[in-house]
Protein backbone atom coordinates (compact mmCIF):
# COMPACT_ATOMS: atom_id res chain seq x y z
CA UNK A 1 -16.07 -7.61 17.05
CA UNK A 2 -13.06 -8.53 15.24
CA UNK A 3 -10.74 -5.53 14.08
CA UNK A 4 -9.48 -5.39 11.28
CA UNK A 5 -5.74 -5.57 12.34
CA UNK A 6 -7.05 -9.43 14.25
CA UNK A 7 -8.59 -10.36 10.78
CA UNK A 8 -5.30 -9.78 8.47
CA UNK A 9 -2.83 -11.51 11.27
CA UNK A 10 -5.29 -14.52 11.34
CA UNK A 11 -5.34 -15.23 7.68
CA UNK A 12 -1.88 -13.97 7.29
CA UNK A 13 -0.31 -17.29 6.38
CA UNK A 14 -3.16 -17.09 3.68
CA UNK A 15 -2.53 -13.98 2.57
CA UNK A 16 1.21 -15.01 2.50
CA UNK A 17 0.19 -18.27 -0.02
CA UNK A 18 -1.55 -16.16 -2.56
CA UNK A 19 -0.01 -15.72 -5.53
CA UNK A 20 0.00 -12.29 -7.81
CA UNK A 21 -2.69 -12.74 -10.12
CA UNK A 22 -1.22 -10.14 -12.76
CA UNK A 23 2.35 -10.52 -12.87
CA UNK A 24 3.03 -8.40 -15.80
CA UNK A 25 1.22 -5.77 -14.15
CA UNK A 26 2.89 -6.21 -10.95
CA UNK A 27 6.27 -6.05 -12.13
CA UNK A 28 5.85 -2.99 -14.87
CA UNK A 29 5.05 -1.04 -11.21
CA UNK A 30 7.57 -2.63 -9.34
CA UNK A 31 10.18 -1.07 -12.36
CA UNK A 32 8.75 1.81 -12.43
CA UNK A 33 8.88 2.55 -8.42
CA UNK A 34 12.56 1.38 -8.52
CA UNK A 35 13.05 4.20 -11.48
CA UNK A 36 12.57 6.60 -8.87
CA UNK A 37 13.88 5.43 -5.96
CA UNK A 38 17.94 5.86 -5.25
CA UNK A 39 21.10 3.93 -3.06
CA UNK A 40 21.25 6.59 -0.34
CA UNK A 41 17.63 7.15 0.24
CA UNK A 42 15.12 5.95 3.64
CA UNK A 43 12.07 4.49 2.57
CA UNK A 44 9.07 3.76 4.24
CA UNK A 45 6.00 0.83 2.90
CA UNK A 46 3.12 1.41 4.56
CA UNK A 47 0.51 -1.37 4.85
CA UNK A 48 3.38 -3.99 3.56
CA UNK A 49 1.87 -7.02 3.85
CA UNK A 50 4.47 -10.06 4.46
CA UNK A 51 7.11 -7.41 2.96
CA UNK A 52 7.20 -9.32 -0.38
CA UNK A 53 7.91 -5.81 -2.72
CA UNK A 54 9.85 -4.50 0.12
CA UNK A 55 11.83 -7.22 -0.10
CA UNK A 56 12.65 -7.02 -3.41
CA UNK A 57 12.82 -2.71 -3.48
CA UNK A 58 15.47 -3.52 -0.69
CA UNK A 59 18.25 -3.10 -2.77
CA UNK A 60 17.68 0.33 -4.40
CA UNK A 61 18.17 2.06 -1.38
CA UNK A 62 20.09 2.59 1.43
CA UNK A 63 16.71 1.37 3.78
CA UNK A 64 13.30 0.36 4.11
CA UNK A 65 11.08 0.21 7.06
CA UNK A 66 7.74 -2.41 6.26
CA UNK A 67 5.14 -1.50 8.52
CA UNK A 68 1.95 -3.03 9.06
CA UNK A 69 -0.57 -3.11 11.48
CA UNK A 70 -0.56 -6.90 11.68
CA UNK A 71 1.61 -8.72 13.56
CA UNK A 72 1.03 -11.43 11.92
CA UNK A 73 2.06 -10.06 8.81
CA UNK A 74 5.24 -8.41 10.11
CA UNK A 75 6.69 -11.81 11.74
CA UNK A 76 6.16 -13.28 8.03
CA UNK A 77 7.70 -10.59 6.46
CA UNK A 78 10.81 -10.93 9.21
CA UNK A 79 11.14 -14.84 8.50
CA UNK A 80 11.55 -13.77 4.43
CA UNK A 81 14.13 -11.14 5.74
CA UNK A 82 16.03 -13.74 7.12
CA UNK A 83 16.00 -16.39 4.57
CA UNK A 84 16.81 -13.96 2.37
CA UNK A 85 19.75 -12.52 3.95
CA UNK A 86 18.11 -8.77 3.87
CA UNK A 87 19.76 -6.39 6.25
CA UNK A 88 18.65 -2.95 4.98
CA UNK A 89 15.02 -3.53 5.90
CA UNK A 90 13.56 -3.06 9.38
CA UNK A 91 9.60 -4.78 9.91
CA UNK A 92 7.48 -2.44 12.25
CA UNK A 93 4.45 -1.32 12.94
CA UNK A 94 5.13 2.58 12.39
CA UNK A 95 2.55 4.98 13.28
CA UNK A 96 2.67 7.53 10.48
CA UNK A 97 0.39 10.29 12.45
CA UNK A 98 2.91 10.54 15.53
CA UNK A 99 4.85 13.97 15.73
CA UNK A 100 8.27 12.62 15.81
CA UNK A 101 7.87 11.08 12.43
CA UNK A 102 7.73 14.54 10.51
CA UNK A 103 9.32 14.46 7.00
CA UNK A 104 11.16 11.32 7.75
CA UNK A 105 11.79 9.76 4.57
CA UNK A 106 12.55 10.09 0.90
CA UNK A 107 9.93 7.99 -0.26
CA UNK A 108 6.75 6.27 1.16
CA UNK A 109 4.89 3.53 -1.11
CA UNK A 110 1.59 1.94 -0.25
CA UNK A 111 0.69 -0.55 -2.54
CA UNK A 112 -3.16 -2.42 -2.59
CA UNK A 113 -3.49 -0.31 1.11
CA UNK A 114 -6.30 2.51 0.38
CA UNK A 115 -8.78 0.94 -0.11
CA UNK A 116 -8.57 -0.66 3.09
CA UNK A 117 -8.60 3.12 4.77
CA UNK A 118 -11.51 4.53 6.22
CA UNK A 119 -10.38 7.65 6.48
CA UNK A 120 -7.92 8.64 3.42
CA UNK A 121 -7.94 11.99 3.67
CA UNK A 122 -5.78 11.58 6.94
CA UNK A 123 -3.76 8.83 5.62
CA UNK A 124 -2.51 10.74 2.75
CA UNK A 125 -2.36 14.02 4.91
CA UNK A 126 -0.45 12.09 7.41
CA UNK A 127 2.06 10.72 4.68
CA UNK A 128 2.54 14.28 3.65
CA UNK A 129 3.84 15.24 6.43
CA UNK A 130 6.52 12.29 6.88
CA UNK A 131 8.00 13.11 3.63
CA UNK A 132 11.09 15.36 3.23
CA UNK A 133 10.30 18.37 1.28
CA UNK A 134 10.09 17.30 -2.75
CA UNK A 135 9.94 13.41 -2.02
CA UNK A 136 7.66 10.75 -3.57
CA UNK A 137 4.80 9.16 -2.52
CA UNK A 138 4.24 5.99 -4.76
CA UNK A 139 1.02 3.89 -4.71
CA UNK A 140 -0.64 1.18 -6.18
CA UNK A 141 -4.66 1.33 -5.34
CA UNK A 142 -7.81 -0.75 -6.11
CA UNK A 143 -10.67 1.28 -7.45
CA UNK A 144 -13.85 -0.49 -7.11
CA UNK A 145 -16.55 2.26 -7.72
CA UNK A 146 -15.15 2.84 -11.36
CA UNK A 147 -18.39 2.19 -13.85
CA UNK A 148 -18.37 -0.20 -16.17
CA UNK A 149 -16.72 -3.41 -13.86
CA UNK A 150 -19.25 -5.84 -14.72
CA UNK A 151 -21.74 -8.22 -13.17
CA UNK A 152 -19.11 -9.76 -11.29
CA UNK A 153 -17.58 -6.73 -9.49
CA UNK A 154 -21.49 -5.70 -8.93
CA UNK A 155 -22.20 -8.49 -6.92
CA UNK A 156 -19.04 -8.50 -4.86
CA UNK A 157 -20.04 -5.33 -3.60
CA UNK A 158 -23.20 -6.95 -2.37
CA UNK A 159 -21.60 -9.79 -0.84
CA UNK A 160 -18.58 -7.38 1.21
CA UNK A 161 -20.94 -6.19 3.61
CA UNK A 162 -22.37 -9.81 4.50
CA UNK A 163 -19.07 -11.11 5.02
CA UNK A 164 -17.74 -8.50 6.68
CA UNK A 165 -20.87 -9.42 9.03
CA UNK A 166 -19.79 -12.71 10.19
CA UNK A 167 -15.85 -11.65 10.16
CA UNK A 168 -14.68 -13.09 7.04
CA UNK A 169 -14.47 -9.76 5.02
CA UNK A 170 -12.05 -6.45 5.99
CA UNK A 171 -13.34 -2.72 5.54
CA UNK A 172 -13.18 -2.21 2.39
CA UNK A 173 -13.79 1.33 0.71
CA UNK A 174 -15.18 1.97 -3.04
CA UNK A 175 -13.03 4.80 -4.71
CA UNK A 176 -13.14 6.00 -8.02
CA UNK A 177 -9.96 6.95 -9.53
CA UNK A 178 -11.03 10.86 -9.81
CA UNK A 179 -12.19 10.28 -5.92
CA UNK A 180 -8.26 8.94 -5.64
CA UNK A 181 -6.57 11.16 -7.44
CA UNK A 182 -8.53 14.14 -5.80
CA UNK A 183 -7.73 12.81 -2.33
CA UNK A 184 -3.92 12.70 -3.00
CA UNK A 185 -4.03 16.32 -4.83
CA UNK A 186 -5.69 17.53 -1.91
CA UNK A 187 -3.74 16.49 0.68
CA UNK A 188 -0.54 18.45 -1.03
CA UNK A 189 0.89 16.52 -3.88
CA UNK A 190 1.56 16.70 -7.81
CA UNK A 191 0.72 13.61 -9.37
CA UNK A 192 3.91 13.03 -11.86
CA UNK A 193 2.42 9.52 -13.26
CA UNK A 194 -0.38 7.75 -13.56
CA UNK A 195 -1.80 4.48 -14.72
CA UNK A 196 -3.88 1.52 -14.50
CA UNK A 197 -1.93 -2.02 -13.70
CA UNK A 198 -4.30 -4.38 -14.30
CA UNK A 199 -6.99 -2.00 -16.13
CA UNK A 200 -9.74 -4.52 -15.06
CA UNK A 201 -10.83 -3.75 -11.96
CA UNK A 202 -8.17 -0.89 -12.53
CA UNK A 203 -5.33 -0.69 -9.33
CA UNK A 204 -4.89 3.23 -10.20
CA UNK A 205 -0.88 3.19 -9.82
CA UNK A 206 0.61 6.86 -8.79
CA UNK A 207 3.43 8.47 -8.65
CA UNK A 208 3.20 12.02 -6.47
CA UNK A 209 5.62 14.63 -5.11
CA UNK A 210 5.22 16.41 -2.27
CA UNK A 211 4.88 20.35 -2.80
């Protein structure tokens, strides 16, 4: 069986061709996560994709690691670095849980990641403990189980399971935004601000400080 790590570095070039579907939404967050971050500060994107917002949150601090579990993704994101002319930023595939990384960095974001976690809990627990005492953990996170999506979103969560059958679908887990905002309370945070960017499905962004 595929993992899911094979099935993002295979469509990667895909994933790398899509365009943002909300751009208004994406770029309120995108201001709003720069409002907090600052020049001298380390920064860490977990799940980054082809390291297009890391790319661009480059330059508000002093450096950002992109990780992501697919190789794939992080030789994309490397090529961009390149073209670009981005030296601050370092594409790896960091593995948040191991000791040595213990409050780390300033700031970790995770943007359209979660839902793609099967076990959150950890995730955010494991986060927690990379960030230095007070710093921010800023997120961005699809929340399919809300009520009220529509016919649409009701059949799509027919059709995951199918296609995740035959390889062409990732896990894919259905969070409200109380299950969300529970999860990241619970694992030792204060959420500071909240917000849905698109509201339909909403991507419940956060803002949360570690306590």
């Amino acid at each position: 069986m595929r993992t899911d790590a094979e099935f993002w570095t295979k469509n990667a070039l895909r994933y790398a061709g899509n365009k943002i579907k909300d751009m208004e939404s994406y770029e309120y967050t995108l201001g709003r996560t720069r409002s907090y971050l600052k020049p001298e500060e380390k920064v860490l994107e977990v799940g980054c994709g082809t390291g297009s917002t890391a790319l661009l949150l480059a330059p508000s601090v002093a450096h950002i690691t992109a990780s992501d579990f697919a190789e794939g993704m992080l030789d994309i994101g490397r090529e961009k670095a390149r073209d670009q002319g981005v030296t601050n930023i370092t594409f790896a595939n960091v593995d948040v849980a191991a000791p040595e990384h213990e409050q780390t960095y300033d700031a970790i974001l995770g943007f359209n990641l979660f839902h793609l976690v099967k076990d959150t809990d950890r995730a955010f627990a494991d986060i927690h403990k990379n960030l230095k005492p007070g710093g921010m953990f800023i997120s961005k996170t699809p929340c399919l189980a809300q009520r009220g999506l529509g016919l649409k979103f009701g059949l799509l969560k027919l059709v995951i399971p199918l296609m995740q059958l035959v390889g062409q679908a990732p896990f894919v887990k259905m969070l409200t935004i109380e299950e969300l905002e529970a999860a990241v309370t619970a694992a030792g945070f204060e959420i500071i601000e909240s917000g849905n960017f698109p509201a339909t499905p909403p991507a419940r962004y956060l803002v949360a400080r570690r306590v």
